[in-house]
N, C-alpha and C. Protein backbone atom coordinates (compact mmCIF):
# COMPACT_ATOMS: atom_id res chain seq x y z
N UNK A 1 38.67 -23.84 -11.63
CA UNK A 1 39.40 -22.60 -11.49
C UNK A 1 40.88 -22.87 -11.18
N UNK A 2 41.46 -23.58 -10.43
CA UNK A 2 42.70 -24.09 -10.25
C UNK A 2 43.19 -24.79 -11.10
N UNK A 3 42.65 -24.78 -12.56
CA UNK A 3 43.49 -25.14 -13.73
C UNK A 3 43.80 -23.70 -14.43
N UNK A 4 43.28 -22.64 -14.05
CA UNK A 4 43.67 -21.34 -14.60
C UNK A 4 44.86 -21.11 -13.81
N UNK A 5 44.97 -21.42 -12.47
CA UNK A 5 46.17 -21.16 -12.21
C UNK A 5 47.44 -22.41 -12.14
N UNK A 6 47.28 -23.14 -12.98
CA UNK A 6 48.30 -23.68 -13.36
C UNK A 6 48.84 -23.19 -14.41
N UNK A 7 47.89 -22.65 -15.73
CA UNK A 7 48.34 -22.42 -16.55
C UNK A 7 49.07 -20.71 -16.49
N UNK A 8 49.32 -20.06 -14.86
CA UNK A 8 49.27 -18.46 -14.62
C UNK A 8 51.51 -18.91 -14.57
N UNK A 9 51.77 -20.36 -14.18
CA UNK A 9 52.95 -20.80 -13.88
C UNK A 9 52.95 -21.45 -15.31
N UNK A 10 52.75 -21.94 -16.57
CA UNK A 10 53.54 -22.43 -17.39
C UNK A 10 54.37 -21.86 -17.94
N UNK A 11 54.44 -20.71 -18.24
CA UNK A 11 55.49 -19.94 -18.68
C UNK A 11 56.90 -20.22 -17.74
N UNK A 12 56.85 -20.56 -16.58
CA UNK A 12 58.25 -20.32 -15.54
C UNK A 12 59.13 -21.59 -16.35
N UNK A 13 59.98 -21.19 -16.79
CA UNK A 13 61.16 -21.80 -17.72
C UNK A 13 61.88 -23.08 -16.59
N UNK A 14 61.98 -22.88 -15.33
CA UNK A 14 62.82 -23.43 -14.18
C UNK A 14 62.07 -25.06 -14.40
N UNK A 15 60.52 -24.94 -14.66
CA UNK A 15 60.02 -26.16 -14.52
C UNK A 15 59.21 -27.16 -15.72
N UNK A 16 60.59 -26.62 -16.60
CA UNK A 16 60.35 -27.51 -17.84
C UNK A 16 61.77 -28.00 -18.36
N UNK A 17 61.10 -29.52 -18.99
CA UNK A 17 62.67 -30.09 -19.22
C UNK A 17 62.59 -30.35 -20.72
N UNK A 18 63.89 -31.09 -21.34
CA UNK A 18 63.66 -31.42 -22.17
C UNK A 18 63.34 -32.97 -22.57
N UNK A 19 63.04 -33.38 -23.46
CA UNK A 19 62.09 -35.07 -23.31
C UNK A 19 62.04 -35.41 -25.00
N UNK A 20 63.55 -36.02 -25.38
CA UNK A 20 63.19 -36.50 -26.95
C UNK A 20 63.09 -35.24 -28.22
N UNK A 21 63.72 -33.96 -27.63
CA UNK A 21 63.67 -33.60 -28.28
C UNK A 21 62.36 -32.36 -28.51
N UNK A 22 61.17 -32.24 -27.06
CA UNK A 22 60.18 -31.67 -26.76
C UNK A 22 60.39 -30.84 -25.50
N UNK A 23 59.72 -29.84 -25.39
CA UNK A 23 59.66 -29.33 -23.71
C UNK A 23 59.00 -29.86 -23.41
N UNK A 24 59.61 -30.58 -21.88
CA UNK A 24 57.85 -31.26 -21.51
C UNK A 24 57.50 -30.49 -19.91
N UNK A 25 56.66 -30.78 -19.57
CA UNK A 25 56.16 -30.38 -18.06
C UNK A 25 55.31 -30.80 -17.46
N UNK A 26 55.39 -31.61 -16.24
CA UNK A 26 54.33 -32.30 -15.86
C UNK A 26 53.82 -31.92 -14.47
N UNK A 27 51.95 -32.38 -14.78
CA UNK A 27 51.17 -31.67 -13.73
C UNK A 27 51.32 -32.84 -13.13
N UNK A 28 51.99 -33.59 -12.82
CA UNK A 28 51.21 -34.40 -12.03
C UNK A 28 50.68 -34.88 -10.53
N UNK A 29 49.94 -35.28 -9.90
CA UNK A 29 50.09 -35.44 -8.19
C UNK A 29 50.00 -36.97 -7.96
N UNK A 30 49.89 -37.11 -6.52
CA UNK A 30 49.87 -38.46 -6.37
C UNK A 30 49.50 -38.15 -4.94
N UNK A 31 49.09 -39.81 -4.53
CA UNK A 31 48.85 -39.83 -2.70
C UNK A 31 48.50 -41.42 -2.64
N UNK A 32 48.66 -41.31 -1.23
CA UNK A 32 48.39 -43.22 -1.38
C UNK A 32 47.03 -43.21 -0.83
N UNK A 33 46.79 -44.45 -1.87
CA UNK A 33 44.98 -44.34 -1.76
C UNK A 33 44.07 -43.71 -2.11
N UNK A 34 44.69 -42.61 -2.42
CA UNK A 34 43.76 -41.85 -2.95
C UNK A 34 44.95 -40.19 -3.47
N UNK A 35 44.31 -40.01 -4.69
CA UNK A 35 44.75 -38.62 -4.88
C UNK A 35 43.88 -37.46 -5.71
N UNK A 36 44.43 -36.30 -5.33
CA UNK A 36 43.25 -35.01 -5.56
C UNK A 36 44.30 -34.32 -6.42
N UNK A 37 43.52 -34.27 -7.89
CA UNK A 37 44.09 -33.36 -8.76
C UNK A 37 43.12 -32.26 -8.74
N UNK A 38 44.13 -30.57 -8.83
CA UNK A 38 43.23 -29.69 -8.58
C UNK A 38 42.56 -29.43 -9.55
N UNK A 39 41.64 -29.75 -9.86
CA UNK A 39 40.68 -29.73 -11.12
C UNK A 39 40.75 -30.63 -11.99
N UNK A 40 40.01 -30.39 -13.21
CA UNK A 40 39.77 -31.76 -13.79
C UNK A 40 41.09 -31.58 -15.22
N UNK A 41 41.49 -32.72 -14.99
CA UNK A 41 42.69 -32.71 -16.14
C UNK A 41 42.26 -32.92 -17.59
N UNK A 42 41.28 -33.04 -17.94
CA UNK A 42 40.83 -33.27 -19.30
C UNK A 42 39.71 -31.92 -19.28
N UNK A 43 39.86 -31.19 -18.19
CA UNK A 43 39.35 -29.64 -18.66
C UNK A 43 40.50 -28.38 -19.14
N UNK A 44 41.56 -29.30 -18.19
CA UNK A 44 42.57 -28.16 -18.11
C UNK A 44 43.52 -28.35 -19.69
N UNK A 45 43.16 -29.63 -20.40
CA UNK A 45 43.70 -30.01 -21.77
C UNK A 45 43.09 -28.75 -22.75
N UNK A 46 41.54 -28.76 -22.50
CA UNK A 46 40.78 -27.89 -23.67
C UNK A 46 41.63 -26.17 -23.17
N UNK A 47 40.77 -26.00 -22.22
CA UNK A 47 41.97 -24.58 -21.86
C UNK A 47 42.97 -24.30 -22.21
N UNK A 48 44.39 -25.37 -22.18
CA UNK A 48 45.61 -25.26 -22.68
C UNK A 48 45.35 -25.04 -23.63
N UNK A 49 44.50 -25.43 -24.68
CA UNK A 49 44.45 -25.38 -26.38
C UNK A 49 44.06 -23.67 -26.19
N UNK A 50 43.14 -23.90 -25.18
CA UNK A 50 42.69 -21.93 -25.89
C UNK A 50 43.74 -20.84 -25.53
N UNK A 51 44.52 -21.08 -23.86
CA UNK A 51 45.99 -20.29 -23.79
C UNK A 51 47.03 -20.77 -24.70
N UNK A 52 47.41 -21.41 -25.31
CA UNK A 52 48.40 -21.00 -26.24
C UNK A 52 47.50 -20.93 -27.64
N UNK A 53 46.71 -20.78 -28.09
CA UNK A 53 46.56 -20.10 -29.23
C UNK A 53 46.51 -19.09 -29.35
N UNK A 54 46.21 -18.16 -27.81
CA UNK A 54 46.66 -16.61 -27.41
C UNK A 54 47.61 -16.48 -28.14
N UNK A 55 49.25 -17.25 -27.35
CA UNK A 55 50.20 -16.99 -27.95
C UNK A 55 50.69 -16.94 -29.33
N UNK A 56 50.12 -18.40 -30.27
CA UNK A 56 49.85 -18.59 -31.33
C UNK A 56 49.02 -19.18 -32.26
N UNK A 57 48.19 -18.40 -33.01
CA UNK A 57 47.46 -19.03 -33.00
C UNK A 57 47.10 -19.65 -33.89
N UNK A 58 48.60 -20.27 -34.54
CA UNK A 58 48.35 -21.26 -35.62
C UNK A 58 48.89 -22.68 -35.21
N UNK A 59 49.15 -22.51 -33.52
CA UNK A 59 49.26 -23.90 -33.03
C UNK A 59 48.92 -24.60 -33.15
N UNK A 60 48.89 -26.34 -33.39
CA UNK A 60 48.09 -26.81 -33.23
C UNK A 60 48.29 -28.63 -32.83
N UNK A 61 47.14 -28.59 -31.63
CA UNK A 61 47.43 -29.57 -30.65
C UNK A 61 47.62 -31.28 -32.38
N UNK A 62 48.29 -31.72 -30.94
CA UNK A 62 49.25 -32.76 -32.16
C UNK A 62 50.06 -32.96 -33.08
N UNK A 63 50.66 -31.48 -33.51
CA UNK A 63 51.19 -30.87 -34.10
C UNK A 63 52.65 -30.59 -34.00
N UNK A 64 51.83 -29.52 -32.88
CA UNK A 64 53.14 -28.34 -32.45
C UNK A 64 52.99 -28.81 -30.63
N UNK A 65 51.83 -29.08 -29.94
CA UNK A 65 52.20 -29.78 -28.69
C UNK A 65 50.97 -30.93 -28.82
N UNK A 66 51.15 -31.63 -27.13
CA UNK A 66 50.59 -32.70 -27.03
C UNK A 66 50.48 -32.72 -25.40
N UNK A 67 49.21 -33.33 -25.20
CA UNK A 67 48.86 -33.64 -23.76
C UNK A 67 48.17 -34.95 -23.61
N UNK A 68 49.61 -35.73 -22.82
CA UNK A 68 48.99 -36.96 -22.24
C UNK A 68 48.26 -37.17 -20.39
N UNK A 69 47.35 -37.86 -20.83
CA UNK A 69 46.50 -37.74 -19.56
C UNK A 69 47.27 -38.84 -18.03
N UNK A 70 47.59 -38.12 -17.31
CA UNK A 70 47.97 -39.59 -16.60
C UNK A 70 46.97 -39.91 -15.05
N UNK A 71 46.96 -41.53 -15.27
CA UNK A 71 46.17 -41.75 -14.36
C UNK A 71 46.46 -43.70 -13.88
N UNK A 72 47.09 -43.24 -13.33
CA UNK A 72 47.62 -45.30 -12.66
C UNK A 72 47.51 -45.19 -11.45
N UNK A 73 47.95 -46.65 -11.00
CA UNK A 73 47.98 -46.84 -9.77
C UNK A 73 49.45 -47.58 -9.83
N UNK A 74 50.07 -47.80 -8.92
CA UNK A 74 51.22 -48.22 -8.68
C UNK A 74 51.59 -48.38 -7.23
N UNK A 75 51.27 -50.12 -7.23
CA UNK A 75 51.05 -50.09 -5.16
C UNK A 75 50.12 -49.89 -4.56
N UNK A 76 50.24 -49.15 -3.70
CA UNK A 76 49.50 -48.15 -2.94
C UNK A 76 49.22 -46.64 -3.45
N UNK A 77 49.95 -45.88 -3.78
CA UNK A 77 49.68 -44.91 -4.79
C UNK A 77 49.09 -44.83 -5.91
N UNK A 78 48.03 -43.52 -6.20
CA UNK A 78 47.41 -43.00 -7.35
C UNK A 78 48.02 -42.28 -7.66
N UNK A 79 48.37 -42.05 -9.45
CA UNK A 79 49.02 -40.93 -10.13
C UNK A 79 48.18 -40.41 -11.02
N UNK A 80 48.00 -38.83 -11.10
CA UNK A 80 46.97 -38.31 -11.65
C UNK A 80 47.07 -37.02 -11.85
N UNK A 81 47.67 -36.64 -13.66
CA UNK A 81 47.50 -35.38 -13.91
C UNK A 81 47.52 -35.95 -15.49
N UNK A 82 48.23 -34.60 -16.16
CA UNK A 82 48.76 -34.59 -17.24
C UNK A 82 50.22 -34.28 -17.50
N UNK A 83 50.52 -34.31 -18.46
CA UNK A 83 51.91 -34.17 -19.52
C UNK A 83 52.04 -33.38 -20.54
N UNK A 84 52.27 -32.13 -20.68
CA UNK A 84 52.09 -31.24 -21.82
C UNK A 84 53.85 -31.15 -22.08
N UNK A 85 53.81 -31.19 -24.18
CA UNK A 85 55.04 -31.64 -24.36
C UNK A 85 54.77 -30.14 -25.69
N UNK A 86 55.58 -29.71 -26.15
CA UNK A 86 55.43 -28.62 -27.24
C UNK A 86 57.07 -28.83 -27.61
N UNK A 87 56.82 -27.95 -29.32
CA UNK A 87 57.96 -27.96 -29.80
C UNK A 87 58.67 -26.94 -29.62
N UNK A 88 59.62 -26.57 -29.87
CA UNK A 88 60.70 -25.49 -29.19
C UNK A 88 60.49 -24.06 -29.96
N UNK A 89 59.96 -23.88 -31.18
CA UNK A 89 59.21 -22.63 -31.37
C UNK A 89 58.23 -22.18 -30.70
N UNK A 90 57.26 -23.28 -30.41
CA UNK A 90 56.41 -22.72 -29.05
C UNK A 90 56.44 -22.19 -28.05
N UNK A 91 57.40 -23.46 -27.31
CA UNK A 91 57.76 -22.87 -26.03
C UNK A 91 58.48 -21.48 -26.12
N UNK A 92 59.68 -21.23 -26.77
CA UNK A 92 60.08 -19.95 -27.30
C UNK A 92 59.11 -18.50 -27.27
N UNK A 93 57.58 -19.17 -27.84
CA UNK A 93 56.97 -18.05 -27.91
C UNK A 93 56.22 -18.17 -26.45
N UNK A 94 56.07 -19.42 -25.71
CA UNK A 94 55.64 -18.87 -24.41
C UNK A 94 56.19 -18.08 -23.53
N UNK A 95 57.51 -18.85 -23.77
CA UNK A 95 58.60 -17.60 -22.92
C UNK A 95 58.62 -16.36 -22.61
N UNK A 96 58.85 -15.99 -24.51
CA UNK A 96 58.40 -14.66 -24.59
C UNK A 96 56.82 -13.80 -24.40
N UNK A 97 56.02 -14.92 -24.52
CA UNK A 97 54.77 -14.14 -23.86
C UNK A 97 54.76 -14.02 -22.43
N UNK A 98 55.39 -14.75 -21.72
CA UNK A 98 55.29 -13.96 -20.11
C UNK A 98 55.86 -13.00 -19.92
């Protein structure tokens, strides 16, 4: 359920950058020793596919966006979310769908 409300904030424009030429935005968390992503990130991938085909729904993942999974360690710290990157007609139309 706390991947529905991540996706209730993708629309907020403040927390997306640009990356090569993509919007990108990243979920990601971290903690040392251990870290808690709120829900499962390879659930919240399939979902993303079904909220933006709301918006459009001739999107299509690999395409028009992309979600990389992240999950390392580095040190003492775990890093653990995802990376959702879309092309600028998309995002455009997310915008305008909020």
């Amino acid at each position: 359920m706390q991947n529905l409300k991540a996706m209730e904030n993708l629309p907020n424009s403040m927390k997306w950058s640009i990356n090569r030429g993509r919007w990108t935005k990243e979920f990601v968390y971290s903690g040392k020793g251990i870290c808690i992503f709120p829900g499962d990130p390879y659930l919240m991938e399939v979902q993303m596919e079904r909220y933006l085909k709301q918006i459009a729904y001739t999107s299509e993942k690999g395409i028009d966006w992309w979600c990389e999974q992240v999950a390392e360690r580095v040190g003492d710290r775990i890093f653990r979310g995802i990376i959702l990157k879309m092309d600028d007609w998309l995002y455009n139309k997310l915008i305008k769908y909020s």
